[in-house]
Protein backbone atom coordinates (compact mmCIF):
# COMPACT_ATOMS: atom_id res chain seq x y z
CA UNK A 1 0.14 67.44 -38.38
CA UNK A 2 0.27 66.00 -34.81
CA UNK A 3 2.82 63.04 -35.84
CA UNK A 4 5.23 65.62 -36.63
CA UNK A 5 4.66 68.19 -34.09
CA UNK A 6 4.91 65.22 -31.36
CA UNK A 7 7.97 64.22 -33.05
CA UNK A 8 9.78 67.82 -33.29
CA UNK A 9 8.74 67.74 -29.46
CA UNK A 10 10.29 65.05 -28.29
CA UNK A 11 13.55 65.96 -30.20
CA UNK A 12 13.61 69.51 -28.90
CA UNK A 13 13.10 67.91 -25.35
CA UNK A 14 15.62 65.29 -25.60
CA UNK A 15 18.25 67.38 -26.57
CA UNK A 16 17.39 70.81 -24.59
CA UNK A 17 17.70 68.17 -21.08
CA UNK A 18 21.24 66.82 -22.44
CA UNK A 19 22.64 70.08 -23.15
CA UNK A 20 21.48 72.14 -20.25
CA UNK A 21 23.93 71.20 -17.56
CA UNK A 22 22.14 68.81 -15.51
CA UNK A 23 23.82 65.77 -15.15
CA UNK A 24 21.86 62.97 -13.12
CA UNK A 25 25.06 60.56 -12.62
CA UNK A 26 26.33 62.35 -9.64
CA UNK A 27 23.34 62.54 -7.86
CA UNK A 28 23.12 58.34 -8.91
CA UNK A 29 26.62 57.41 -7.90
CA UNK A 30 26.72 59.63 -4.43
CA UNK A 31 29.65 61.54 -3.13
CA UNK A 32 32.13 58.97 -2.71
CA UNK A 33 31.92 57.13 -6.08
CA UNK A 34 34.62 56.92 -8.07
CA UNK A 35 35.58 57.34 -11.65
CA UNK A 36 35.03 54.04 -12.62
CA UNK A 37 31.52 54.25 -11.00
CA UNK A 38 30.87 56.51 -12.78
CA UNK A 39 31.31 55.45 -16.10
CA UNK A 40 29.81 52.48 -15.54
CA UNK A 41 26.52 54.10 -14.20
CA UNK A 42 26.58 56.62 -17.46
CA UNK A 43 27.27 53.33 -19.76
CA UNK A 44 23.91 51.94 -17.56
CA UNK A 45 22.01 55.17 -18.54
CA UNK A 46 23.76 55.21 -22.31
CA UNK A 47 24.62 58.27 -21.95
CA UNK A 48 27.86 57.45 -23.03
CA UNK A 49 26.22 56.83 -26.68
CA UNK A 50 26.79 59.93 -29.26
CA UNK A 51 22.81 61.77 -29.41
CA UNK A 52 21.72 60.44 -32.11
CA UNK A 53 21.58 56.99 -31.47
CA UNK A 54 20.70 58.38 -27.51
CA UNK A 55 17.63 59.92 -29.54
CA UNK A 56 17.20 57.13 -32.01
CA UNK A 57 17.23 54.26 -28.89
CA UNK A 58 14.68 56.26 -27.03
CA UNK A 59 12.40 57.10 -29.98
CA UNK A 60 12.23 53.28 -31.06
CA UNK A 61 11.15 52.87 -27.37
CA UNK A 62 8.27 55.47 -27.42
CA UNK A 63 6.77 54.18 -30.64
CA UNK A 64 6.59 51.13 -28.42
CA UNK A 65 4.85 52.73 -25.68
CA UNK A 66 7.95 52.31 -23.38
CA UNK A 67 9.07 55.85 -22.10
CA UNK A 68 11.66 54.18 -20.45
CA UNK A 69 12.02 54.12 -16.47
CA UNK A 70 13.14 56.80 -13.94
CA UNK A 71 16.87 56.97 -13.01
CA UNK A 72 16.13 58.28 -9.76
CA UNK A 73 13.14 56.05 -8.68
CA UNK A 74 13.40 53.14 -10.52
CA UNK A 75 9.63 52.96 -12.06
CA UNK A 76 8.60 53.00 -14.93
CA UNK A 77 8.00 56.99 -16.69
CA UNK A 78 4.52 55.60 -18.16
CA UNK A 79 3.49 53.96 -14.38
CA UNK A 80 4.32 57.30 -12.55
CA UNK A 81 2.42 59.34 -15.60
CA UNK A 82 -0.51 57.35 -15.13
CA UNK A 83 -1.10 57.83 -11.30
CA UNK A 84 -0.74 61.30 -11.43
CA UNK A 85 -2.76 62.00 -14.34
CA UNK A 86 -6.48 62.17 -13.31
CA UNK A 87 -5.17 64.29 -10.43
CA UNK A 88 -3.69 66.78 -12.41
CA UNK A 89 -7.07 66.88 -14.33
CA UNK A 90 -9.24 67.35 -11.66
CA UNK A 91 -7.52 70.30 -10.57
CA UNK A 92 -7.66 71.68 -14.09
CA UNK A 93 -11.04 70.67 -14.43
CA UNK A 94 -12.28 72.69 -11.42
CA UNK A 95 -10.15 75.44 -12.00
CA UNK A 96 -10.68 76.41 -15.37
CA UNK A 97 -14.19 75.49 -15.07
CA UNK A 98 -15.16 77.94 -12.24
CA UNK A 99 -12.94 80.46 -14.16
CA UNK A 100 -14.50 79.99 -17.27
CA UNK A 101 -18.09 80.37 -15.47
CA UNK A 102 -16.84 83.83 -14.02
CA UNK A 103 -14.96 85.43 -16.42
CA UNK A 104 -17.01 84.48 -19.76
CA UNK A 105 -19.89 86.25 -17.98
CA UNK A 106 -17.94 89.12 -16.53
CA UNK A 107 -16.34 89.76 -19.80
CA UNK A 108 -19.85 89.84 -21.86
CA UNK A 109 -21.36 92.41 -19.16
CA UNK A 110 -18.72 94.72 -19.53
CA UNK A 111 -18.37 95.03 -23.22
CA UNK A 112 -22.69 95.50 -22.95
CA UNK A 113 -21.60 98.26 -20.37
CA UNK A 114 -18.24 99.69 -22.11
CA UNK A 115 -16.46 102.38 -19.77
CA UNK A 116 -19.16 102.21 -17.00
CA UNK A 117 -18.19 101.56 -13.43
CA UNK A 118 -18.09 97.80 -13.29
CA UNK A 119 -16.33 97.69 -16.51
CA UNK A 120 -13.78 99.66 -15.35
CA UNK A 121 -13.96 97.36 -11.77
CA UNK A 122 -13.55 94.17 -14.00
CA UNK A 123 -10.29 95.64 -15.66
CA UNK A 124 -8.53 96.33 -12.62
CA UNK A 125 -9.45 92.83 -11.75
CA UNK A 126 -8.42 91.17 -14.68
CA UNK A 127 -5.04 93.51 -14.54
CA UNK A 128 -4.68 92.03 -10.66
CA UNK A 129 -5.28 87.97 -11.90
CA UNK A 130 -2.58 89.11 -14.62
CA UNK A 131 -0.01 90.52 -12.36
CA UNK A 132 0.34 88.31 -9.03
CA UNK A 133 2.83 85.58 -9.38
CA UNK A 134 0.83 82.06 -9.51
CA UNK A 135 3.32 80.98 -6.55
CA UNK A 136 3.21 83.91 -4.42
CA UNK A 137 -0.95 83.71 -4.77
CA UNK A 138 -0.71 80.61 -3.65
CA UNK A 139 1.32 80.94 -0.42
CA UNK A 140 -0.55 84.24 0.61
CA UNK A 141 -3.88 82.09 0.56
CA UNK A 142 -2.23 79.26 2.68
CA UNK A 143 -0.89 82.77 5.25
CA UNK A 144 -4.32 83.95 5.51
CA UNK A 145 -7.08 80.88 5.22
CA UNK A 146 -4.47 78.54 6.79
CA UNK A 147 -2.38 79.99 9.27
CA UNK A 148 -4.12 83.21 10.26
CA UNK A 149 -7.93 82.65 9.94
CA UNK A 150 -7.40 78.81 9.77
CA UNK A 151 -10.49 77.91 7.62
CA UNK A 152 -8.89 76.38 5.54
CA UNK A 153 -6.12 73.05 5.90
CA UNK A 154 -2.99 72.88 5.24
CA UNK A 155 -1.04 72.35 2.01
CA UNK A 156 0.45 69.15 2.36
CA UNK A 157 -1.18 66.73 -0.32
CA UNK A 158 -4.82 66.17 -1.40
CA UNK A 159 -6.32 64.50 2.19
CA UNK A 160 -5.75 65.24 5.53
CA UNK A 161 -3.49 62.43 7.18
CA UNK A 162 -5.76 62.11 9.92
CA UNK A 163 -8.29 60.06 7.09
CA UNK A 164 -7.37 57.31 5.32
CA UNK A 165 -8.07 57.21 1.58
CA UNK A 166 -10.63 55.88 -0.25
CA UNK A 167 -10.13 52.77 -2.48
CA UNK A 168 -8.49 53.48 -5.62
CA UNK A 169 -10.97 53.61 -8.65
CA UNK A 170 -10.22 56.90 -10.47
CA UNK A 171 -7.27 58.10 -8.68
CA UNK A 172 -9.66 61.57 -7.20
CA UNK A 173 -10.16 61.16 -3.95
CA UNK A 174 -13.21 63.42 -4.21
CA UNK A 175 -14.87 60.91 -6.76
CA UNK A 176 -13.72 57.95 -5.05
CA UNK A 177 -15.18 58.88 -1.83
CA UNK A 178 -18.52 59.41 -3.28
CA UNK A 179 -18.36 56.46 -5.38
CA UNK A 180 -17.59 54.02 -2.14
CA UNK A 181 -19.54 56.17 0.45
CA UNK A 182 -16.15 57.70 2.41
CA UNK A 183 -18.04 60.51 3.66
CA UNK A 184 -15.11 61.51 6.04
CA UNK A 185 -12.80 61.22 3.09
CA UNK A 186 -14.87 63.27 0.36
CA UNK A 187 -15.39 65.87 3.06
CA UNK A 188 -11.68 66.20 3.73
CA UNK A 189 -10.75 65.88 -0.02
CA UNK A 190 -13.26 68.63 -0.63
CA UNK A 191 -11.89 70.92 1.46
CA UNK A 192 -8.63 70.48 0.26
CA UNK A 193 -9.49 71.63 -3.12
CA UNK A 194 -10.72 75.08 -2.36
CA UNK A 195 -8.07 76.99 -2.04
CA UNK A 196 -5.82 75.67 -5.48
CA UNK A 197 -9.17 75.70 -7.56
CA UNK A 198 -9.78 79.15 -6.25
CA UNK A 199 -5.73 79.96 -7.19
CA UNK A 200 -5.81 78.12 -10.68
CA UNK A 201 -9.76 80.11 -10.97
CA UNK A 202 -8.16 83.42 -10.21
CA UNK A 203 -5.39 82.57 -12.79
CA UNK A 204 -7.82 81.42 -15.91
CA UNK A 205 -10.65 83.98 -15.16
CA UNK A 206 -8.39 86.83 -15.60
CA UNK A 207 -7.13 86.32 -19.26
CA UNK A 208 -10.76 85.02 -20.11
CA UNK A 209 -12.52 88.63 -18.63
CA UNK A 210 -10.04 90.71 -20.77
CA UNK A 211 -10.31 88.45 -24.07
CA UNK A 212 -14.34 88.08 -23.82
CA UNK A 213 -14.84 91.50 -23.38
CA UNK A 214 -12.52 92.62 -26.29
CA UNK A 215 -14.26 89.81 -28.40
CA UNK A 216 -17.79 90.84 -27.54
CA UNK A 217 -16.73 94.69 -27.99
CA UNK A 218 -15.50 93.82 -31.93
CA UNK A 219 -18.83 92.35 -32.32
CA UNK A 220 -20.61 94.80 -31.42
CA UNK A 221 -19.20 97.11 -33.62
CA UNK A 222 -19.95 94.89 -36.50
CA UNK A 223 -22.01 95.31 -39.40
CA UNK A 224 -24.42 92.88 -38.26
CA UNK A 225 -24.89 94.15 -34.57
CA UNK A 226 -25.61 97.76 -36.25
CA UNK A 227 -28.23 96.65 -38.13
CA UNK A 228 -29.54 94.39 -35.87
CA UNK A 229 -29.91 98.19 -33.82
CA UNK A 230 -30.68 100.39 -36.16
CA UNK A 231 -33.71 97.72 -37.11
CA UNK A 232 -34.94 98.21 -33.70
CA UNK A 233 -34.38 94.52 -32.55
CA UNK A 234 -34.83 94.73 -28.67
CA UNK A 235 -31.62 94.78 -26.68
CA UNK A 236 -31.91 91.71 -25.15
CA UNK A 237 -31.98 90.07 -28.99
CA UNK A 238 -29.13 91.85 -30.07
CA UNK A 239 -27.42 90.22 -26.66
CA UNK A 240 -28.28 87.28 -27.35
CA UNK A 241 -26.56 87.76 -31.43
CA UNK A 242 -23.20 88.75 -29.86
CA UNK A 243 -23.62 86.11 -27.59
CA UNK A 244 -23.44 83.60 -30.56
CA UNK A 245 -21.16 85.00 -32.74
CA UNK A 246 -18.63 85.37 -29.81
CA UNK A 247 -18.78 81.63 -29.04
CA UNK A 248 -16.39 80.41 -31.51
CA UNK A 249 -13.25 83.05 -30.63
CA UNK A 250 -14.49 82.64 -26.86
CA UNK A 251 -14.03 78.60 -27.15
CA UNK A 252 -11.10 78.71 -29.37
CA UNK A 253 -9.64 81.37 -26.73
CA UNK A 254 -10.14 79.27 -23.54
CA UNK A 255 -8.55 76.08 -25.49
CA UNK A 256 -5.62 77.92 -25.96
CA UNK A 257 -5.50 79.38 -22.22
CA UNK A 258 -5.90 75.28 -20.83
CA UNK A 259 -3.10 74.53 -22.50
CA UNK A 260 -1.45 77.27 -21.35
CA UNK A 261 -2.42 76.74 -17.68
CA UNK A 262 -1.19 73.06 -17.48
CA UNK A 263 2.67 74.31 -16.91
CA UNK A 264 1.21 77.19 -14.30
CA UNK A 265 -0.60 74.45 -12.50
CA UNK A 266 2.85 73.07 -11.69
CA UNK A 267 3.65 75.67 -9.56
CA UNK A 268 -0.09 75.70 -7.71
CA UNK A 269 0.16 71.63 -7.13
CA UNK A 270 4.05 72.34 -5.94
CA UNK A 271 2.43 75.26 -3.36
CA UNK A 272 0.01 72.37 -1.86
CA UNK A 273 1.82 69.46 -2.28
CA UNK A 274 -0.62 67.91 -4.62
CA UNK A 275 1.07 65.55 -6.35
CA UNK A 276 -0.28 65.51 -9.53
CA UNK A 277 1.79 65.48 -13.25
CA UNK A 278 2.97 69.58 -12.69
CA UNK A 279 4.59 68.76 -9.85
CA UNK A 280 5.97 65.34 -10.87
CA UNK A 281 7.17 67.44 -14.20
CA UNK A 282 8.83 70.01 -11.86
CA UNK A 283 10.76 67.46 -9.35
CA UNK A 284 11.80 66.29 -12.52
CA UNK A 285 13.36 69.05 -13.84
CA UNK A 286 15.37 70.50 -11.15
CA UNK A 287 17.03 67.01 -10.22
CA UNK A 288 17.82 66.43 -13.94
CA UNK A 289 15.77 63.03 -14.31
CA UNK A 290 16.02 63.13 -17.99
CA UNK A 291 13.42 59.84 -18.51
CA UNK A 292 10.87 61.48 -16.75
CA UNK A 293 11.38 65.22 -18.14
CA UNK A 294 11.07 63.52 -21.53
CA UNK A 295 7.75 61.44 -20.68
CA UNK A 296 6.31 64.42 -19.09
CA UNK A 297 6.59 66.83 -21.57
CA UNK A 298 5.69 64.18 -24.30
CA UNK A 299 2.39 63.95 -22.47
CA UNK A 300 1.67 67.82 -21.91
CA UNK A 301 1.90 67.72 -25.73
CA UNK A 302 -0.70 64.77 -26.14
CA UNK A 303 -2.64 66.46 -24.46
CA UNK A 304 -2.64 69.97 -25.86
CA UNK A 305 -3.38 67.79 -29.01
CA UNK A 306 -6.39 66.63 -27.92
CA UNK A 307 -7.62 69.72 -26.33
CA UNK A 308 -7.15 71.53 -29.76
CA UNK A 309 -8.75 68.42 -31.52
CA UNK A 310 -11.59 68.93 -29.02
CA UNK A 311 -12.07 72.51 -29.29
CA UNK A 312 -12.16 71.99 -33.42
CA UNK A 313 -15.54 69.80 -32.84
CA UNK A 314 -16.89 72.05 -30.45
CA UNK A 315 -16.56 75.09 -32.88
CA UNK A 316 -17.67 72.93 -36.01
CA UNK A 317 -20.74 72.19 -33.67
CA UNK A 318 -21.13 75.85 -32.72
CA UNK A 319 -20.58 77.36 -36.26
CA UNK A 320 -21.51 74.61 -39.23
CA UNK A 321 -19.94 77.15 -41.78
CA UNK A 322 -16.33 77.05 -40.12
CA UNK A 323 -16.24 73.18 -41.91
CA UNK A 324 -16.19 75.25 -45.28
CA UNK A 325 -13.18 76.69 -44.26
């Protein structure tokens, strides 16, 4: 099913870019071209082709593994994806990590604990992470921990320009750092992490309090979790049941939410200049670069492919019986 889906993907893409308004031959040609410029810059581009040989030219080119080269910087869409991917990654990484370790363990206490005072502190929470704009978090952290308290540095890229980065291995200039002994750099890298892992943290671990909790609260009213009461197992048993039989919806859940988070994370690495594929995505978009539009959305769906394909093996490793199914 991923052949297709990739393929309904790209079409949807190719054709929602061409129709939407955005027209990246004026911004090519400058304010003083002329007519015939301009022609002969869209006959360049082939946009002067009907769209379905447009669509048919650029899909024989992506079975290739050519994604074809951005009209406003002149590299190649595949080069430019490639740099920016690990950074993206690490962000995510961090993010939904540290808001995985929060709110799976939040969300477990307060369905053990329904209606008592820190469940009802962890929904207002939760409600809080769901309500505050991703890009208006973000600037109110740089206000405060930047330009009030000033423990934190600014938000213009992933290293202060005061250090020079580390040689290029992975393309983190955390990991890099460590791996060539740039103390200087990993410390500066380090602490420009903090405050978008804590944004893209506070963003993850709010769905993931509300859905564990309302997971581990259906177990427990289960069949199974009854008996395993009324047989006079000892709570922390009957913990440790939920615990396993909300594992599968809990993984499937946060699979979903990573996927989810990759087009949110645009407007975090936007906030702090972090140059990864969100923001790359996002310059994209609002100066009409149809090349790279295509390429990056092509790639946010490989890659929600292979988180789904991942999260399948983790639940068939969790829960033998699901292969049955």
């Amino acid at each position: 099913m991923a052949i297709p889906l990739l393929v309904g993907i790209v079409f949807v893409t190719f054709m929602l870019v061409r129709v939407g308004g955005l027209d990246p031959v004026g911004r090519l040609a400058g304010p003083t071209a002329t007519a015939e410029e301009f022609e002969m810059i869209r006959a360049e581009l082939g946009l002067d082709e009907p769209l379905w040989k447009q669509f048919a030219i650029y899909g024989g080119n992506v079975v290739r593994g050519d994604l074809g080269e951005s009209w406003l910087s002149n590299r190649p869409v595949l080069t430019d994806l490639k740099e920016r991917a690990f950074i993206s990654i690490e962000l995510l990484f961090w993010g939904v990590g540290i808001g995985t370790l929060i709110g799976v363990p939040i969300g477990l206490r307060a369905a053990f604990r329904p209606n008592g005072r820190f469940d009802q502190i962890s929904r207002v929470l939760s409600l809080l992470g769901f309500s505050i704009p991703t890009y208006w978090l973000g600037l109110v952290m740089l206000f405060v921990f930047f330009y009030l308290l000033q423990w934190a540095p600014p938000g213009i890229g992933r290293i202060s320009l005061m250090v020079s980065p580390p040689d290029h291995i992975t393309g983190s200039y955390l990991i890099d750092g460590l791996l060539t002994a740039r103390w200087g750099a990993v410390q500066s890298a380090a602490a420009h992490l903090v405050l978008p892992v804590i944004c893209l943290a506070i963003v993850s671990a709010a769905p993931i309090i509300k859905q564990t909790r309302a997971i581990a609260l259906e177990v427990l009213s289960s069949d199974a979790a009854r008996y395993a009461r009324a047989s006079g197992l000892p709570p922390k048993t009957v913990r440790r049941l939920v615990l396993r039989n909300s594992a599968t919806p809990v993984v499937t859940f946060v699979g979903t939410e990573i996927t989810g988070l990759v087009g949110t994370m645009s407007l975090i690495e936007y906030v702090f200049a972090w140059g990864g594929l969100g923001q790359y995505g996002l310059n994209a978009i609002v100066r009409g670069d149809f090349t790279a539009v295509q390429g990056y959305v092509l790639t946010l769906a490989l890659f929600s492919v292979i988180v789904f394909l991942i999260v399948d093996i983790i639940v068939n490793l969790i829960e033998p019986r699901s292969e049955l199914t």
